[in-house]
Protein backbone atom coordinates (compact mmCIF):
# COMPACT_ATOMS: atom_id res chain seq x y z
CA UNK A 1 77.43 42.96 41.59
CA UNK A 2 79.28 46.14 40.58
CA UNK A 3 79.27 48.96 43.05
CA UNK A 4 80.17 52.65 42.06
CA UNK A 5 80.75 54.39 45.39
CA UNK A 6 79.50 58.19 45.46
CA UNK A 7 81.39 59.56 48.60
CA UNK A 8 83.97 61.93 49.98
CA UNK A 9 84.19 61.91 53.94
CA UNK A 10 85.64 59.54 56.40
CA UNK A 11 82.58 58.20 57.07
CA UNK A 12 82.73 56.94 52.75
CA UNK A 13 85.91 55.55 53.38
CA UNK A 14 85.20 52.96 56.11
CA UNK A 15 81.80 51.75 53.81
CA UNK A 16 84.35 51.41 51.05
CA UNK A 17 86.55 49.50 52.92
CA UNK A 18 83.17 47.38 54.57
CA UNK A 19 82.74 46.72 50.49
CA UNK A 20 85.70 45.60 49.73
CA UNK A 21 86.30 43.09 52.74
CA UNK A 22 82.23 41.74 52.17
CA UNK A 23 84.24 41.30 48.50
CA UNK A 24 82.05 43.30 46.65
CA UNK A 25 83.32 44.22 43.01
CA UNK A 26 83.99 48.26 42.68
CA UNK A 27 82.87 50.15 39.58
CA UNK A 28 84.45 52.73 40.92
CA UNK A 29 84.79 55.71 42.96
CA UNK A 30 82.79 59.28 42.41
CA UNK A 31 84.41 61.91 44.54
CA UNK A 32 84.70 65.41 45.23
CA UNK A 33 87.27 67.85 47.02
CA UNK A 34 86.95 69.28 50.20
CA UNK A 35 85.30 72.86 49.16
CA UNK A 36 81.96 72.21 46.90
CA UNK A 37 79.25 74.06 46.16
CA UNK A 38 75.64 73.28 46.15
CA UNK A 39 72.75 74.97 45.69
CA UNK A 40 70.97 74.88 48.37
CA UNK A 41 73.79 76.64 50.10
CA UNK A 42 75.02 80.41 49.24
CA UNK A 43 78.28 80.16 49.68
CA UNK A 44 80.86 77.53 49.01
CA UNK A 45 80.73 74.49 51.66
CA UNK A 46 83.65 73.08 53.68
CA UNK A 47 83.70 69.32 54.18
CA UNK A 48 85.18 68.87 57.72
CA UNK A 49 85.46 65.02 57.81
CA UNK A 50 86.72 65.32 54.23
CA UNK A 51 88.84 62.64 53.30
CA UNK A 52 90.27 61.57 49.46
CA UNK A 53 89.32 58.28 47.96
CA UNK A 54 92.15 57.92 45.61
CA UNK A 55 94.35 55.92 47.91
CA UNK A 56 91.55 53.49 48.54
CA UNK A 57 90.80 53.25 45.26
CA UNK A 58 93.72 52.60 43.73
CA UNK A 59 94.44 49.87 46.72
CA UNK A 60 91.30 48.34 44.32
CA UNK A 61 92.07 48.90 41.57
CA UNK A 62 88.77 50.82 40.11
CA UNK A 63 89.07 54.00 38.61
CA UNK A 64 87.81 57.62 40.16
CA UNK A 65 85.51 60.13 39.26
CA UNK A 66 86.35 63.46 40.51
CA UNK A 67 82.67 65.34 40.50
CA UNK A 68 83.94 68.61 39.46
CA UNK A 69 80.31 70.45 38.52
CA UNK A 70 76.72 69.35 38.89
CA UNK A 71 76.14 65.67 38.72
CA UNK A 72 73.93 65.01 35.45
CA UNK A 73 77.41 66.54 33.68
CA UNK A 74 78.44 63.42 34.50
CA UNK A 75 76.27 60.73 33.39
CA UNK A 76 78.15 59.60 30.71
CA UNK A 77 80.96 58.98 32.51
CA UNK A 78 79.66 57.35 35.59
CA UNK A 79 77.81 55.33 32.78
CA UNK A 80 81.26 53.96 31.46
CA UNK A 81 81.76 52.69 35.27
CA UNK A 82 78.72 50.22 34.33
CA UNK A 83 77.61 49.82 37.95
CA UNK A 84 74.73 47.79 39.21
CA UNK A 85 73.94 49.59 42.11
CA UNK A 86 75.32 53.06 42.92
CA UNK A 87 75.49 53.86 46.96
CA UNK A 88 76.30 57.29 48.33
CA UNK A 89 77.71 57.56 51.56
CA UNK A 90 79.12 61.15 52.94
CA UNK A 91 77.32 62.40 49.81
CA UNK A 92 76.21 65.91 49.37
CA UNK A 93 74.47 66.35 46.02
CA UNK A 94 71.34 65.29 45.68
CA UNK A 95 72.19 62.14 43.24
CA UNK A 96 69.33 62.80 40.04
CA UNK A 97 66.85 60.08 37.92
CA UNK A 98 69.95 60.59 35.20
CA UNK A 99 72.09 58.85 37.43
CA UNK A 100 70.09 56.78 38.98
CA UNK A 101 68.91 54.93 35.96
CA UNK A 102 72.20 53.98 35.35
CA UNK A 103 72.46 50.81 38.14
CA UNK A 104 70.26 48.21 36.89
CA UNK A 105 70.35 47.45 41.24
CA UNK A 106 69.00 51.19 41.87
CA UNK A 107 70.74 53.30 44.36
CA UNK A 108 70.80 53.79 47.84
CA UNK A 109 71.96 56.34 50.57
CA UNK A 110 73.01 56.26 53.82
CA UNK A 111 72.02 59.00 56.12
CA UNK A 112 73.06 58.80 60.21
CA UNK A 113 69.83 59.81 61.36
CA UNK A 114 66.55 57.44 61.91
CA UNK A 115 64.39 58.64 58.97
CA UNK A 116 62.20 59.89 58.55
CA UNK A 117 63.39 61.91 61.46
CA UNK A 118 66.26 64.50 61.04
CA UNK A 119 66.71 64.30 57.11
CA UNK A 120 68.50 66.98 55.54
CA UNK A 121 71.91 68.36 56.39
CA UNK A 122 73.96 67.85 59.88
CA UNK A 123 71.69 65.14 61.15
CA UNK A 124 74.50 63.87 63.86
CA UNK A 125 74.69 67.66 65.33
CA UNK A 126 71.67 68.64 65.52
CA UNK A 127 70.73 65.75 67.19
CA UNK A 128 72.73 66.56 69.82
CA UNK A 129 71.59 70.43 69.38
CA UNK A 130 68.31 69.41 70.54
CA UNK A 131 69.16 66.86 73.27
CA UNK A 132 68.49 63.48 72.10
CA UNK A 133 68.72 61.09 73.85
CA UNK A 134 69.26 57.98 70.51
CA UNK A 135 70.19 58.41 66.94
CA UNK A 136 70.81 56.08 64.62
CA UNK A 137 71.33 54.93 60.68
CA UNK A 138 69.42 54.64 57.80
CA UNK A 139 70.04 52.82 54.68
CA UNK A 140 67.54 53.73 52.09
CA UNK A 141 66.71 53.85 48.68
CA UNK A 142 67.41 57.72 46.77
CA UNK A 143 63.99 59.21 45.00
CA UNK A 144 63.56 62.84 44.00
CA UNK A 145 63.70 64.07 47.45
CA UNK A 146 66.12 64.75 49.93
CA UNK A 147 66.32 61.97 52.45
CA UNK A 148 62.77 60.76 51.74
CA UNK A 149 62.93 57.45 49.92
CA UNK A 150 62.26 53.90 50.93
CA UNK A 151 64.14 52.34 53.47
CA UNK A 152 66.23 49.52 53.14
CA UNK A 153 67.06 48.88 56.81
CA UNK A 154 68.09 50.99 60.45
CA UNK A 155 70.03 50.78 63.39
CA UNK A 156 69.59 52.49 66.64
CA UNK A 157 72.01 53.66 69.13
CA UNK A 158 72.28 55.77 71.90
CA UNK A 159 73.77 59.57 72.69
CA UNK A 160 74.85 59.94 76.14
CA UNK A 161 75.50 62.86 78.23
CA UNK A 162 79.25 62.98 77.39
CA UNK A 163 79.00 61.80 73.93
CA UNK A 164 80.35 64.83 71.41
CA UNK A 165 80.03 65.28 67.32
CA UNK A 166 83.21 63.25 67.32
CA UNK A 167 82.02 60.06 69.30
CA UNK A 168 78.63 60.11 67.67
CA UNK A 169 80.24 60.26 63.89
CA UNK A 170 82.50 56.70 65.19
CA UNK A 171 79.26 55.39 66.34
CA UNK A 172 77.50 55.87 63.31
CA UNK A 173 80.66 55.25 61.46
CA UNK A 174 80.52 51.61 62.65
CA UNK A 175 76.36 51.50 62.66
CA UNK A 176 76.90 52.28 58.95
CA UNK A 177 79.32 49.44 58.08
CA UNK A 178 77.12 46.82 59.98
CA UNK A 179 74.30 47.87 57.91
CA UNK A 180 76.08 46.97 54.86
CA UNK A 181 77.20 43.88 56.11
CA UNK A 182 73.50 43.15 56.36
CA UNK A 183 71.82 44.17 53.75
CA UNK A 184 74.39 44.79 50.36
CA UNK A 185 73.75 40.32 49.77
CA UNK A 186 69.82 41.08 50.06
CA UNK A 187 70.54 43.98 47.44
CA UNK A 188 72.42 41.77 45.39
CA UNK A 189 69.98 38.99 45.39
CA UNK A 190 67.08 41.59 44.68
CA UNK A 191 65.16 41.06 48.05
CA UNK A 192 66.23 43.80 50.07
CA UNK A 193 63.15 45.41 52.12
CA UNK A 194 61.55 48.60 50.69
CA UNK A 195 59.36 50.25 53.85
CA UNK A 196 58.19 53.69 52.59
CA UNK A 197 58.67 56.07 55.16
CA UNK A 198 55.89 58.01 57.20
CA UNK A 199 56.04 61.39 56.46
CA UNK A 200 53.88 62.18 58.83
CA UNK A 201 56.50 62.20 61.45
CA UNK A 202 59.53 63.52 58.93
CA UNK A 203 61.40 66.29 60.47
CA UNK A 204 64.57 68.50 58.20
CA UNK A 205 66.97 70.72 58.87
CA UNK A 206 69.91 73.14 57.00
CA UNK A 207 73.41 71.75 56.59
CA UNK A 208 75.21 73.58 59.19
CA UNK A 209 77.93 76.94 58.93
CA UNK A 210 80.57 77.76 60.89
CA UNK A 211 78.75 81.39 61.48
CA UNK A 212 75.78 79.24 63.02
CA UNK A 213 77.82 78.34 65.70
CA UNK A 214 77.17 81.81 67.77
CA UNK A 215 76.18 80.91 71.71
CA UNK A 216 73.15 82.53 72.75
CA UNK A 217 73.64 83.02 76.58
CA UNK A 218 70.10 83.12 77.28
CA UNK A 219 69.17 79.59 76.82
CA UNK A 220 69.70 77.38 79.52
CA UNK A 221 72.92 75.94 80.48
CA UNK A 222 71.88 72.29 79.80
CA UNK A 223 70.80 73.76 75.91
CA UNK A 224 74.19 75.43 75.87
CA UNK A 225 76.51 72.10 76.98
CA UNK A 226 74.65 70.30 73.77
CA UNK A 227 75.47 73.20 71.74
CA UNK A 228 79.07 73.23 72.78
CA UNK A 229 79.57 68.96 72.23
CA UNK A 230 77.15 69.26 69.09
CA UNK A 231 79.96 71.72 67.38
CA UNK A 232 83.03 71.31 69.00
CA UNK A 233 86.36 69.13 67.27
CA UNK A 234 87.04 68.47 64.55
CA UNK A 235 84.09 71.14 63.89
CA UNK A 236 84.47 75.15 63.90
CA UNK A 237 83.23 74.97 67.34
CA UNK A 238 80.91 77.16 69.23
CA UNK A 239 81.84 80.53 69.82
CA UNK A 240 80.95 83.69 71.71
CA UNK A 241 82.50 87.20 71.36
CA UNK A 242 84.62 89.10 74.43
CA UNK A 243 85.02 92.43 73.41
CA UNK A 244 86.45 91.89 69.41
CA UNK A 245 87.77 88.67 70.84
CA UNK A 246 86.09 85.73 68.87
CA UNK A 247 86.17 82.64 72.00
CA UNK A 248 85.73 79.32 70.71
CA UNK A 249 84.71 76.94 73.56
CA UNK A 250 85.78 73.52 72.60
CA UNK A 251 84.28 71.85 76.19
CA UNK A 252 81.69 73.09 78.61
CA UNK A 253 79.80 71.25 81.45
CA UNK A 254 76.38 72.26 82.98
CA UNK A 255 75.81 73.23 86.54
CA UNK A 256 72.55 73.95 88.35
CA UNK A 257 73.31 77.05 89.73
CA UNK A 258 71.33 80.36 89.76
CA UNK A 259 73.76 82.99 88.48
CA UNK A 260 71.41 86.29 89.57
CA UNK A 261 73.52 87.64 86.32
CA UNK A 262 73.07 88.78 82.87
CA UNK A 263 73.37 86.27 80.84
CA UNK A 264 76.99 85.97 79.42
CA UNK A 265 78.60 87.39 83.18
CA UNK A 266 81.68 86.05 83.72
CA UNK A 267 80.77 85.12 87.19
CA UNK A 268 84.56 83.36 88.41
CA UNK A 269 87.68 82.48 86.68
CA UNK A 270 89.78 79.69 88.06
CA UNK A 271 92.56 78.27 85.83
CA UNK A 272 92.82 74.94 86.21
CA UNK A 273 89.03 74.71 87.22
CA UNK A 274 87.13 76.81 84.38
CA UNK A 275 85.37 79.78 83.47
CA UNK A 276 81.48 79.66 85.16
CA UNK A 277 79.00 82.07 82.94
CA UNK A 278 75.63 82.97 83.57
CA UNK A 279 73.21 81.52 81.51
CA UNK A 280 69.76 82.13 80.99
CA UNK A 281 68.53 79.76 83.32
CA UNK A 282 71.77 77.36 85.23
CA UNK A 283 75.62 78.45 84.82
CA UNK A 284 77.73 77.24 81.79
CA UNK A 285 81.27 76.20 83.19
CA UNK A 286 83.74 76.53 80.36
CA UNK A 287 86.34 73.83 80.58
CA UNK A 288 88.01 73.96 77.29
CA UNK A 289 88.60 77.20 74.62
CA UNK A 290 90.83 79.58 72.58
CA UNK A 291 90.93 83.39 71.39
CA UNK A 292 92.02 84.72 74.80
CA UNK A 293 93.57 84.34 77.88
CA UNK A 294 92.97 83.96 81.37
CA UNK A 295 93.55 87.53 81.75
CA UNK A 296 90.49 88.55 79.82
CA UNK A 297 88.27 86.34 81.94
CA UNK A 298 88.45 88.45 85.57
CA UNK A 299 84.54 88.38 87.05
CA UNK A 300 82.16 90.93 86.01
CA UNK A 301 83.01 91.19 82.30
CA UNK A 302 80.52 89.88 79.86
CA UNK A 303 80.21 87.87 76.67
CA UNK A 304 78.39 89.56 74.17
CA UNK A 305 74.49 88.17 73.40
CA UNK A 306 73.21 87.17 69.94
CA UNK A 307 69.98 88.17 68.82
CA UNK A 308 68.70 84.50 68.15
CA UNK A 309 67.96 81.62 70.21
CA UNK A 310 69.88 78.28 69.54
CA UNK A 311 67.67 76.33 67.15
């Protein structure tokens, strides 16, 4: 079976290397740069966990396919890859029937959320956004739609308390790869499962901008920790404005006590021991952040408030 891998994050690099040690014969490699565009987004979109095939490619010898515009502008050359099964992993595009058609296999996706739930853009962080408590993978077969098509196979895991963007991305990083293990010999032998999904209990969300990352000090401390972790390295973090200050806060923990303050009060200041803000319900203790010093953070000055809740 001849795989054409449609990918351009760490997360497509680790299933191409899971290919190539199951043994798996590479069409090739479709890949993009680290800036694309897309339409469902305005502006131009930065790929944090961006990472370029080439190396691995070349290490197997298949050739790569820099995507470069929309994707049916390149169905004759992914055609001259003459894949049996395309699979897009860290994919962005929405792959279309043009390109599909061209793996006699099909094509299949893999998204790190447990469809139908979370499909759609971010699914790792906003997971964590709104408190879960267990994520997971999904390896499914691509359709018209975004995220909705049958599913091949899942695995579960948890999100603890401490967990961050970075530890969840390993774990489904790793969830990922054992999924192919699985179920790529099923695909090849054509008796992989196909379980349409319920729609019924589908849930979707935006792909996430570095201007969404504004902390709302009136939600609750506990909403305002999974904010921080849900955003924080190697993400553009959450952030909250001091003055014309812009304060990223790369690690925050919850506590349980009442400020009696406006929400964003700088209630004490203890290098070494954190920053403890009022909240809209608990006190956010900032542990970890950058865009000013100490010296800015004497009690009684505030952070400014955004006009939205955290969503």
């Amino acid at each position: 079976m001849r795989v054409a891998l449609l990918g351009s994050t760490q997360f497509s690099a680790a299933c191409l290397r899971t290919l190539l040690r199951l043994g798996i014969d590479i069409a090739g490699v479709v890949t993009t740069q680290a800036e694309i565009r897309i339409p469902s987004v305005a502006s131009s979109l930065r790929i944090v966990q961006h990472a370029d095939l080439g190396d691995a490619a070349a290490a197997a010898a298949c050739p790569v396919v820099h995507l470069t515009g929309k994707m049916n502008e390149h169905v004759g050359v992914i055609g001259a890859l003459r894949p049996d099964f395309l699979l897009a992993a860290g994919w962005y595009h929405i792959v279309p029937r043009s390109i599909r058609d061209l793996a006699p296999l099909g094509a299949a996706g893999i998204h790190a959320s447990l469809l139908p739930r979370y499909r759609g853009g971010a699914p790792i962080n906003w997971a964590i956004i709104h408190g879960e408590e267990r994520s997971g993978v999904t390896l499914f077969y691509l359709d018209d739609t975004v995220d909705g098509g049958d599913i091949i196979g899942q695995t579960e895991f948890p999100i603890g308390f401490d967990d961050t963007c970075a530890t969840l991305y390993e774990r489904a990083t790793d969830a990922a790869c054992r999924l192919l293990e699985r179920y790529m010999p099923l695909i090849e032998r054509g008796s992989a499962p196909r379980v349409p999904q319920d729609a019924t209990h589908a849930t979707s969300f935006p792909l996430r901008r570095p201007e969404d990352g504004a902390i709302a000090w009136s939600s609750s401390a506990r909403r305002l920790y999974d904010w921080v972790r849900a955003q924080t390295r190697p993400y553009p973090g959450a952030f909250a404005w001091l003055n014309d200050r812009k304060v990223v806060i790369w690690r925050a923990v919850p506590l349980p006590d009442q400020a009696g303050a406006q929400p964003g009060t700088v209630l004490t200041a203890r290098e070494g021991f954190g920053v403890d803000v009022a909240t809209g319900d608990g006190v956010l203790r900032l542990l970890e952040f950058e865009g000013c010093g100490w010296e800015h953070l004497r009690s009684g000055v505030t952070f400014s408030e955004v006009t939205s809740e955290a969503t």
